[in-house]
PDB file of N, CA and C in Angstrom:
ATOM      1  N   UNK A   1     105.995-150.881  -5.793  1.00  0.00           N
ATOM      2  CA  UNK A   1     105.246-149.750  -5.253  1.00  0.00           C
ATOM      3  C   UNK A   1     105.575-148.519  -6.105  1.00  0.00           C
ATOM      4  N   UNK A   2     104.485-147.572  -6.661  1.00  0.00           N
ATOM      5  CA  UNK A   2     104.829-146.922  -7.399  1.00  0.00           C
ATOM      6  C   UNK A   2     105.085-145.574  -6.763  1.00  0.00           C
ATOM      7  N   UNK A   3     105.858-145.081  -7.377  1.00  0.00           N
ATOM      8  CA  UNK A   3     106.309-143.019  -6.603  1.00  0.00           C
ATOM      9  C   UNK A   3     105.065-142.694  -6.291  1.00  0.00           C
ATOM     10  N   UNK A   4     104.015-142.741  -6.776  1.00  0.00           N
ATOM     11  CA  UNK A   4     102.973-141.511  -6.468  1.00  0.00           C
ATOM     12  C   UNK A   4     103.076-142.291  -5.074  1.00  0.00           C
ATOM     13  N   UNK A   5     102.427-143.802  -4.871  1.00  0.00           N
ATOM     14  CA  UNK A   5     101.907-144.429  -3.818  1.00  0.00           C
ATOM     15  C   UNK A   5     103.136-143.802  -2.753  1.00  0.00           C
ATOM     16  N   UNK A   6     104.605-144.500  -3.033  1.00  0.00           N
ATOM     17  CA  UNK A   6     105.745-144.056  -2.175  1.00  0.00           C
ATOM     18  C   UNK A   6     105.632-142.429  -1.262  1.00  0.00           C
ATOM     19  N   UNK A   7     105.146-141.281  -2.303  1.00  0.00           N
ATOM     20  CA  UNK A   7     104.854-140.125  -2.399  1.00  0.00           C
ATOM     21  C   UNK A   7     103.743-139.923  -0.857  1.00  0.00           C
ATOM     22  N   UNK A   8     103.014-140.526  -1.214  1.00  0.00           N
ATOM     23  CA  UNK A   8     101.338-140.041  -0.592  1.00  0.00           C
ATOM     24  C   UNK A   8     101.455-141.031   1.032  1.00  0.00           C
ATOM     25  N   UNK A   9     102.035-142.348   0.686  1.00  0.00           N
ATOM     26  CA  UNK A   9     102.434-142.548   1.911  1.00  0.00           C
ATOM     27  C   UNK A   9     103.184-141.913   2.883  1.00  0.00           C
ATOM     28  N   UNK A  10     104.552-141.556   2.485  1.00  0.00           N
ATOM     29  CA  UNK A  10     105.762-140.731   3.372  1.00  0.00           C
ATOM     30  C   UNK A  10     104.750-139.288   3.809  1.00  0.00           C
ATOM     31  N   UNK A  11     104.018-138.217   2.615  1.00  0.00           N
ATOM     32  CA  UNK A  11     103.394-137.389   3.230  1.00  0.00           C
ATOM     33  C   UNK A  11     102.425-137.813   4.836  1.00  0.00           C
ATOM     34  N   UNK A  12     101.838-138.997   4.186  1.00  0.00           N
ATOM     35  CA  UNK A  12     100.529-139.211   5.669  1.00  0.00           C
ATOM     36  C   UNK A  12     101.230-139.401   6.759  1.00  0.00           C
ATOM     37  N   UNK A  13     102.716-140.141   6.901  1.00  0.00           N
ATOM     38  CA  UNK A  13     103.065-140.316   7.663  1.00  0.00           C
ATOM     39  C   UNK A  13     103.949-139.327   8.269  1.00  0.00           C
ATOM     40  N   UNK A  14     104.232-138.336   7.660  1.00  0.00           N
ATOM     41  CA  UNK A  14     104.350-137.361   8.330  1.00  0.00           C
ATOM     42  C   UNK A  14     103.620-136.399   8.750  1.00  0.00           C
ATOM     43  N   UNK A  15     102.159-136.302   8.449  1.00  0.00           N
ATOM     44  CA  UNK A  15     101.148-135.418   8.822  1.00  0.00           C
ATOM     45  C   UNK A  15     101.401-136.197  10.079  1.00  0.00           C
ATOM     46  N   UNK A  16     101.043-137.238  10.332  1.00  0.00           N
ATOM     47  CA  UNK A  16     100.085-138.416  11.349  1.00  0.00           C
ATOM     48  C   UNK A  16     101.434-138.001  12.425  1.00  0.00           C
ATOM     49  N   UNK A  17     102.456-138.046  12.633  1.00  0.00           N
ATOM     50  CA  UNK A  17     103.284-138.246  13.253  1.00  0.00           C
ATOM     51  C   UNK A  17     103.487-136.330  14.022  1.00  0.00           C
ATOM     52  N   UNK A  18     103.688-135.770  12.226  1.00  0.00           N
ATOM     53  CA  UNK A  18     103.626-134.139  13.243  1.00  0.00           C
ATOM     54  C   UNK A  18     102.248-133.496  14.285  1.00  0.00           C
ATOM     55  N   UNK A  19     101.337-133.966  13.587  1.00  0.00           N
ATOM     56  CA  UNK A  19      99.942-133.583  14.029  1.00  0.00           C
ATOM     57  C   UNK A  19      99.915-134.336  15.664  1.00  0.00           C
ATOM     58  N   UNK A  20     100.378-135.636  15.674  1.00  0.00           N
ATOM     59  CA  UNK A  20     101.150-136.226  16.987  1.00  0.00           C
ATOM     60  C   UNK A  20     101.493-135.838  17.984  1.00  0.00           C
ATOM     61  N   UNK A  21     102.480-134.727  17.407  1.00  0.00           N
ATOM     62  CA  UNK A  21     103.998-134.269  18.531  1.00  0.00           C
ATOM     63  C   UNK A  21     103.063-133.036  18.809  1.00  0.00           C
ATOM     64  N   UNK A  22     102.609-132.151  17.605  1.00  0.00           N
ATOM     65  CA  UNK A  22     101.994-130.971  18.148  1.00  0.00           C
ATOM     66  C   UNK A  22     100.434-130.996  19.210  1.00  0.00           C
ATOM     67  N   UNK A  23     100.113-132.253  19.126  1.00  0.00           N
ATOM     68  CA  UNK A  23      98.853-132.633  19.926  1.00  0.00           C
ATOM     69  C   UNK A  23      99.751-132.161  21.432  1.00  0.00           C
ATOM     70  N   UNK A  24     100.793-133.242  21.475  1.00  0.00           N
ATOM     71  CA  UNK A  24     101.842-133.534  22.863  1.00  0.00           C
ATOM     72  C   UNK A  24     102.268-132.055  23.259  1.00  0.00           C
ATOM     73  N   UNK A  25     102.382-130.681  22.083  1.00  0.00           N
ATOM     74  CA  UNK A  25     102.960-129.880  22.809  1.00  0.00           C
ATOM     75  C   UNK A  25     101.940-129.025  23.178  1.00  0.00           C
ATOM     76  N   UNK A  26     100.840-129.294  22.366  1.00  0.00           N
ATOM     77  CA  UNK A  26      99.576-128.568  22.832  1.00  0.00           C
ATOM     78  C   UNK A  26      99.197-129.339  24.527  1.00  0.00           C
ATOM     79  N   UNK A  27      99.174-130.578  24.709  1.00  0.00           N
ATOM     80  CA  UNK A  27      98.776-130.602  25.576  1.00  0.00           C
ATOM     81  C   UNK A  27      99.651-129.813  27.212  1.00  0.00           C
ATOM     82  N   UNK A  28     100.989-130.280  26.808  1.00  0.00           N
ATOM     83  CA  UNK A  28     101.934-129.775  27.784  1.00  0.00           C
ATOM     84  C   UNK A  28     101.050-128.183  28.045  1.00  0.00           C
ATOM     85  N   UNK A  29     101.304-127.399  27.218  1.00  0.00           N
ATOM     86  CA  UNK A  29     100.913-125.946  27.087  1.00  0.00           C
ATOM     87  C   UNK A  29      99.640-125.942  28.033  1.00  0.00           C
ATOM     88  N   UNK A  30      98.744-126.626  28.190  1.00  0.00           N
ATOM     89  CA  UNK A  30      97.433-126.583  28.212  1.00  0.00           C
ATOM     90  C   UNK A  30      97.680-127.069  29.941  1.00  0.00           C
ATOM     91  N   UNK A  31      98.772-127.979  30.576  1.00  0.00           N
ATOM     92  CA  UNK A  31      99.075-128.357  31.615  1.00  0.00           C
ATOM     93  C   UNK A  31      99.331-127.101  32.439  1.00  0.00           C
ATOM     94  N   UNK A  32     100.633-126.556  31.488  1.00  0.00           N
ATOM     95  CA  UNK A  32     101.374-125.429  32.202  1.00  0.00           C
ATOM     96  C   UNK A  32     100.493-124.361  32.609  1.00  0.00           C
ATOM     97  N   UNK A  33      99.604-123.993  31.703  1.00  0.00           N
ATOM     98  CA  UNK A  33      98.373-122.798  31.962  1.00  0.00           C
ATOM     99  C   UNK A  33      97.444-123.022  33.297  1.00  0.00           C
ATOM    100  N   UNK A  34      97.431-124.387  33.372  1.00  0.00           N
ATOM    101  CA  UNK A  34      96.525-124.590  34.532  1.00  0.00           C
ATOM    102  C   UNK A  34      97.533-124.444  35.878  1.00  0.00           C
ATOM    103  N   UNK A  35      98.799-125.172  35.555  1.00  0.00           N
ATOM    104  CA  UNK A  35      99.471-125.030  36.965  1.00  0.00           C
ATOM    105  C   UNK A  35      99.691-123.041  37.222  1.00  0.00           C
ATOM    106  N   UNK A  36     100.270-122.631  35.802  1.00  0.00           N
ATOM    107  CA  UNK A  36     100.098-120.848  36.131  1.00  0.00           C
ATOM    108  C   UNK A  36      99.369-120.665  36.931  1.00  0.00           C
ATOM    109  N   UNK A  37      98.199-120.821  36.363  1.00  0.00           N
ATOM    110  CA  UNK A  37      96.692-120.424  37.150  1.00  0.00           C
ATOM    111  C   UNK A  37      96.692-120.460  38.796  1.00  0.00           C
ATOM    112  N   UNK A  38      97.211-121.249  39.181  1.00  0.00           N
ATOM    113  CA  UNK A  38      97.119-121.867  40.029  1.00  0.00           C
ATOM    114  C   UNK A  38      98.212-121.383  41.437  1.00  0.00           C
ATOM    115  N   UNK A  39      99.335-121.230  40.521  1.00  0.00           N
ATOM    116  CA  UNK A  39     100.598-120.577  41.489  1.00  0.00           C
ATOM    117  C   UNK A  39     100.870-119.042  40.996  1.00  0.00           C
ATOM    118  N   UNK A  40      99.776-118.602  39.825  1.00  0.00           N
ATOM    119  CA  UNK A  40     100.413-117.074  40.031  1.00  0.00           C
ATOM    120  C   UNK A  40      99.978-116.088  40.547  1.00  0.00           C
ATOM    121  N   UNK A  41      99.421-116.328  41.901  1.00  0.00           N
ATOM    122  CA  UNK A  41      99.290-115.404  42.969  1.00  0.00           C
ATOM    123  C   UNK A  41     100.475-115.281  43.694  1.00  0.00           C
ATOM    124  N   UNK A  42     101.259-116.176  43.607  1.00  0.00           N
ATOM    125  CA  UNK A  42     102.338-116.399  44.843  1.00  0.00           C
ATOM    126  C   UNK A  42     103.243-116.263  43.913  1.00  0.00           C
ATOM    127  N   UNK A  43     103.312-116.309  42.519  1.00  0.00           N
ATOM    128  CA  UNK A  43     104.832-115.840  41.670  1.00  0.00           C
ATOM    129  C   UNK A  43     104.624-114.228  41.787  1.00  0.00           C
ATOM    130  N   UNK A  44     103.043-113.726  41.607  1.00  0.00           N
ATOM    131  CA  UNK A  44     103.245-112.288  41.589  1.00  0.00           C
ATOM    132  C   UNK A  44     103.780-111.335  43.039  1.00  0.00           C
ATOM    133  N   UNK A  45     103.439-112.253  43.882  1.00  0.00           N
ATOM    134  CA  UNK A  45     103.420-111.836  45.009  1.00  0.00           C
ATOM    135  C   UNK A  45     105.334-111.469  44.802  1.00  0.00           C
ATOM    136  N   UNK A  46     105.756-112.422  44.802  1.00  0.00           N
ATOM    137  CA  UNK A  46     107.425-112.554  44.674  1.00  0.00           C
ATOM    138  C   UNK A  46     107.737-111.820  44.050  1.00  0.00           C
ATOM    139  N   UNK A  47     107.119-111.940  42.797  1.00  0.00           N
ATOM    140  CA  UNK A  47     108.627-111.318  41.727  1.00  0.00           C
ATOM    141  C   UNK A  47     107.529-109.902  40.984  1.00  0.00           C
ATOM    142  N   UNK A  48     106.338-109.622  41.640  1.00  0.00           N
ATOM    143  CA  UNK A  48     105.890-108.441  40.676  1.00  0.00           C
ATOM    144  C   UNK A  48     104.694-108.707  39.373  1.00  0.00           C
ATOM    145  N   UNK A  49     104.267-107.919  38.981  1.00  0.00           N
ATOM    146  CA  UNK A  49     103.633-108.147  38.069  1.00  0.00           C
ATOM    147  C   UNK A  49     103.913-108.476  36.722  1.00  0.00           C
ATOM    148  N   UNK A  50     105.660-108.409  36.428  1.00  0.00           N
ATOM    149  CA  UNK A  50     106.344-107.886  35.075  1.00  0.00           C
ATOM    150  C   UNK A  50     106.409-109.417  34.472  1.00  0.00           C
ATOM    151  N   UNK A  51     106.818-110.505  35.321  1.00  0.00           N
ATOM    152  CA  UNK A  51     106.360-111.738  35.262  1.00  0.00           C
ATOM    153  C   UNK A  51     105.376-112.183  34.755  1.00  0.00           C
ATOM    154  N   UNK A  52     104.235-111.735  35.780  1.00  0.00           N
ATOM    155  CA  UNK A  52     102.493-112.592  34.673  1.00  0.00           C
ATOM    156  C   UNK A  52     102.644-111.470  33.343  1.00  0.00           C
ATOM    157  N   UNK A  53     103.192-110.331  32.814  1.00  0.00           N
ATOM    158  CA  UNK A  53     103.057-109.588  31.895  1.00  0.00           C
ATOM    159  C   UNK A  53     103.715-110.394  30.566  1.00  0.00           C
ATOM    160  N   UNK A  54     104.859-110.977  31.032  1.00  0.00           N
ATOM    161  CA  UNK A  54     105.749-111.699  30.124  1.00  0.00           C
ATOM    162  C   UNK A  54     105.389-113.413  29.634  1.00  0.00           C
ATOM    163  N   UNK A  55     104.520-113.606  31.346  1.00  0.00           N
ATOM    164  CA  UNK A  55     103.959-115.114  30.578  1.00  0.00           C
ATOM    165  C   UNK A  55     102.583-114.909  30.001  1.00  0.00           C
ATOM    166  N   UNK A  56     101.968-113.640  30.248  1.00  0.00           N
ATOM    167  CA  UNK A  56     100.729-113.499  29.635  1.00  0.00           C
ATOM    168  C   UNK A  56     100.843-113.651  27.894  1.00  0.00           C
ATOM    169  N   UNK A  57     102.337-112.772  28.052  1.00  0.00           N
ATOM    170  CA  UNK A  57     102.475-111.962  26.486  1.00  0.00           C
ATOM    171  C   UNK A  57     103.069-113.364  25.677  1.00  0.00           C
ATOM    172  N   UNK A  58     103.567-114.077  26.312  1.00  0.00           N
ATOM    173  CA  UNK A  58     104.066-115.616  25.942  1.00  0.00           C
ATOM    174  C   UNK A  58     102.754-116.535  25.465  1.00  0.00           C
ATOM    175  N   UNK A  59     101.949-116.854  26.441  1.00  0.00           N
ATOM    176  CA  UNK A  59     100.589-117.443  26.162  1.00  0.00           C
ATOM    177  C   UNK A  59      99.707-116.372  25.040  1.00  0.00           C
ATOM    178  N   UNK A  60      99.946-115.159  24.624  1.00  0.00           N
ATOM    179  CA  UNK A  60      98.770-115.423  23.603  1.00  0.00           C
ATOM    180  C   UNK A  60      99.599-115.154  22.587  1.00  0.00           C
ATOM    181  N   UNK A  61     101.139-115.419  22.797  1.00  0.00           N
ATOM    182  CA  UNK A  61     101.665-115.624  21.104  1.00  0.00           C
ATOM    183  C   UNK A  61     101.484-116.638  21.030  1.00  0.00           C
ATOM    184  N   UNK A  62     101.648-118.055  21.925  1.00  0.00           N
ATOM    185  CA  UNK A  62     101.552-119.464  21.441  1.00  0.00           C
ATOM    186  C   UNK A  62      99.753-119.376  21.176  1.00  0.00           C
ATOM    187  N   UNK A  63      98.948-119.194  21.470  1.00  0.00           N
ATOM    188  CA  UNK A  63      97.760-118.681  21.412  1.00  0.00           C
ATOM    189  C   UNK A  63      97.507-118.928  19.958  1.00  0.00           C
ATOM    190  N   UNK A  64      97.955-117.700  19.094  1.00  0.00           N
ATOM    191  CA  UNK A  64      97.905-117.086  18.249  1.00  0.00           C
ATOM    192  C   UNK A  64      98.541-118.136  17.167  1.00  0.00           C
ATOM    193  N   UNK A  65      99.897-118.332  17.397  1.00  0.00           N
ATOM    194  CA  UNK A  65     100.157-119.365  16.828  1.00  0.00           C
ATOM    195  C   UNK A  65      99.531-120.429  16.389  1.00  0.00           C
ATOM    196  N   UNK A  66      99.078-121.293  17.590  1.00  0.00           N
ATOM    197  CA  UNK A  66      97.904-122.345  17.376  1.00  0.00           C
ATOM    198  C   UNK A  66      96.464-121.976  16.743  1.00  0.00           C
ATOM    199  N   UNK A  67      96.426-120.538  16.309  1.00  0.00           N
ATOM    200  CA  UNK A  67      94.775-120.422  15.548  1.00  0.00           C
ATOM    201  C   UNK A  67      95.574-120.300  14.389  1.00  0.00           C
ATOM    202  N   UNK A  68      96.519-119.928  13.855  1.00  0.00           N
ATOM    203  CA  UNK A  68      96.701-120.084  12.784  1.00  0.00           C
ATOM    204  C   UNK A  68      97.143-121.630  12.425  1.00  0.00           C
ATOM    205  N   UNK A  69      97.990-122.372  13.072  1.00  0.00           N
ATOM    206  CA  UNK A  69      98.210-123.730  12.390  1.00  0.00           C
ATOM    207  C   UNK A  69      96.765-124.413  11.875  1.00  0.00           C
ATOM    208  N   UNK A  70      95.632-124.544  13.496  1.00  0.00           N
ATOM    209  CA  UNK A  70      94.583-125.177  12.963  1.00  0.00           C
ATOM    210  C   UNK A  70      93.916-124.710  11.435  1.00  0.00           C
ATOM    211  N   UNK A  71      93.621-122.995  11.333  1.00  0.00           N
ATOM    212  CA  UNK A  71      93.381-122.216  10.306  1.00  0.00           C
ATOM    213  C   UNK A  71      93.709-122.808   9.000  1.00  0.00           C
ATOM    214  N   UNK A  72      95.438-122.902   8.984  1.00  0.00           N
ATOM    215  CA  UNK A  72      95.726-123.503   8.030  1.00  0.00           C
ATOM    216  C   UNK A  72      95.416-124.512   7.533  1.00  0.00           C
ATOM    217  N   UNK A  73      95.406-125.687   8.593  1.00  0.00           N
ATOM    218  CA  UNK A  73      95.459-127.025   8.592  1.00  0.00           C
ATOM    219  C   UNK A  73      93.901-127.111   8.447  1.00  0.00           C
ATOM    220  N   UNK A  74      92.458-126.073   8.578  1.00  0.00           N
ATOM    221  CA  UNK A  74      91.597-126.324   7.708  1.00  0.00           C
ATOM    222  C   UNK A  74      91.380-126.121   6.450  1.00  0.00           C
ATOM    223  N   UNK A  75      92.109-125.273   6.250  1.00  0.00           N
ATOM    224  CA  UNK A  75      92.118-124.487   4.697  1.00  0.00           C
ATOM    225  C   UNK A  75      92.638-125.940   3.785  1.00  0.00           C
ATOM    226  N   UNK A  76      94.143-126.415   4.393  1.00  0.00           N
ATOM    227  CA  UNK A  76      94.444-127.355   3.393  1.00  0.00           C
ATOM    228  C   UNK A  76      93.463-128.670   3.334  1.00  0.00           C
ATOM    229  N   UNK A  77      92.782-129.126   4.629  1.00  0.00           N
ATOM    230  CA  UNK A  77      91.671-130.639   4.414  1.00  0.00           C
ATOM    231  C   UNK A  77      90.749-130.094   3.607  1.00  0.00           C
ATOM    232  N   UNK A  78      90.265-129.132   3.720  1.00  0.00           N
ATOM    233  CA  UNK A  78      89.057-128.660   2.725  1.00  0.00           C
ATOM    234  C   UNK A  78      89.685-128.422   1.204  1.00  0.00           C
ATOM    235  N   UNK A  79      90.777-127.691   0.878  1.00  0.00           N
ATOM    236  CA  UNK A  79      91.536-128.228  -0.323  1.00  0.00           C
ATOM    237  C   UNK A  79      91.483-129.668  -0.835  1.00  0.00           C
ATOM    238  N   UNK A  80      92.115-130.554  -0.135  1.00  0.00           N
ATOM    239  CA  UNK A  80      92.689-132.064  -0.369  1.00  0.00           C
ATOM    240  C   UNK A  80      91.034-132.665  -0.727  1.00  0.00           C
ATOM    241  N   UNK A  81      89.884-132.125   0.235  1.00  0.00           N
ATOM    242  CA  UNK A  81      88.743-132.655  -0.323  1.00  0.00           C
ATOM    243  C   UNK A  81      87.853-132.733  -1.334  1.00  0.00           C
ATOM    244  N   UNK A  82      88.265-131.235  -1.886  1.00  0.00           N
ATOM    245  CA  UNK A  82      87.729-130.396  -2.929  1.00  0.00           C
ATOM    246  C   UNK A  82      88.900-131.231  -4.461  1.00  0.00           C
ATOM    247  N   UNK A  83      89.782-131.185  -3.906  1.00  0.00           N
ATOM    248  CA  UNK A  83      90.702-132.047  -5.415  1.00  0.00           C
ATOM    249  C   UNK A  83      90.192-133.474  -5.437  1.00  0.00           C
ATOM    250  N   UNK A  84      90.369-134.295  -4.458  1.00  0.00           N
ATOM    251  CA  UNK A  84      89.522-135.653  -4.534  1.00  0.00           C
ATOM    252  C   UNK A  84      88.765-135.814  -4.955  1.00  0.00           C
ATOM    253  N   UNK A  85      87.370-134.966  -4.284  1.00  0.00           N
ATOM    254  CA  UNK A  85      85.986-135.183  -5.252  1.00  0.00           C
ATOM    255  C   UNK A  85      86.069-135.109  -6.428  1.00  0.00           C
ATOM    256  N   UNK A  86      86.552-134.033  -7.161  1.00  0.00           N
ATOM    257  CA  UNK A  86      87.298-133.506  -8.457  1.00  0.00           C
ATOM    258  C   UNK A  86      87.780-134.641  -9.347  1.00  0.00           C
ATOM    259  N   UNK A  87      88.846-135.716  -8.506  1.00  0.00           N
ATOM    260  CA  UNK A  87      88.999-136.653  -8.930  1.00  0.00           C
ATOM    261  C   UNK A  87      88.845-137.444  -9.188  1.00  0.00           C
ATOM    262  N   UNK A  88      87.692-137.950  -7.844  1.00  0.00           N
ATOM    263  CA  UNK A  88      86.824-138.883  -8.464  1.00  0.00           C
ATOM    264  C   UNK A  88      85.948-138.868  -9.463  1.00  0.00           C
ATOM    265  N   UNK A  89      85.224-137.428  -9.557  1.00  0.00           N
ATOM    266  CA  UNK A  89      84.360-137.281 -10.496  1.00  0.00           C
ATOM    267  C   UNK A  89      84.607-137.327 -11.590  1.00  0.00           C
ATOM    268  N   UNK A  90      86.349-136.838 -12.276  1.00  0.00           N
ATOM    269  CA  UNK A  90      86.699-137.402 -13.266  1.00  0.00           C
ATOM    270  C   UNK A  90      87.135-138.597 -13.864  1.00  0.00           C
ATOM    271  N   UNK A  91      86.890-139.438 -12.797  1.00  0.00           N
ATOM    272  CA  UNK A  91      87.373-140.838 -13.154  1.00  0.00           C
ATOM    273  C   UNK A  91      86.620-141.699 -13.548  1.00  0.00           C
ATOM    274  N   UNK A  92      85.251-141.592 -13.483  1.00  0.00           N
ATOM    275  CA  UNK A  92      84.026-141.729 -13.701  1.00  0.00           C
ATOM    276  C   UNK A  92      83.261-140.937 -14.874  1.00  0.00           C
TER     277      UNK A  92
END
């Protein structure tokens, strides 16, 4: 098996595997927002407003976060596609 192959495999399998875990933490995130939703009438009621202020301000940094990974993570497939074609076309 040659390095490049060794190379290009270990990368996919770590896209495939991180893209994975971050699906899993996106989804958790996406759980927790709904249960918020759901009980923060009765957390505000308790503890105040300073609470939903802090999980608000929490949810749109992870927010924010996640438009930039996808962002990125289009910028680079549209890269990887743009060198391929490239490559093929020179191989030919």
């Amino acid at each position: 098996m040659s390095t490049l192959h060794k190379t290009k495999s270990f990368m996919g399998n770590a896209y495939h595997h991180t893209k994975s875990f971050l699906g899993n933490v996106d989804h958790g995130v996406r759980i927790a927002k709904k249960a918020y939703a759901i009980l923060e009438p009765t957390i505000s009621h308790f503890t105040g407003s300073k609470v939903h202020h802090n999980v608000m301000k929490a949810v749109n940094g992870y927010d924010d976060i996640r438009h930039k990974i996808i962002s990125g993570h289009n910028q680079i497939e549209d890269h990887v596609k743009s060198v391929s074609t490239k490559f093929k076309k020179s191989r030919y």
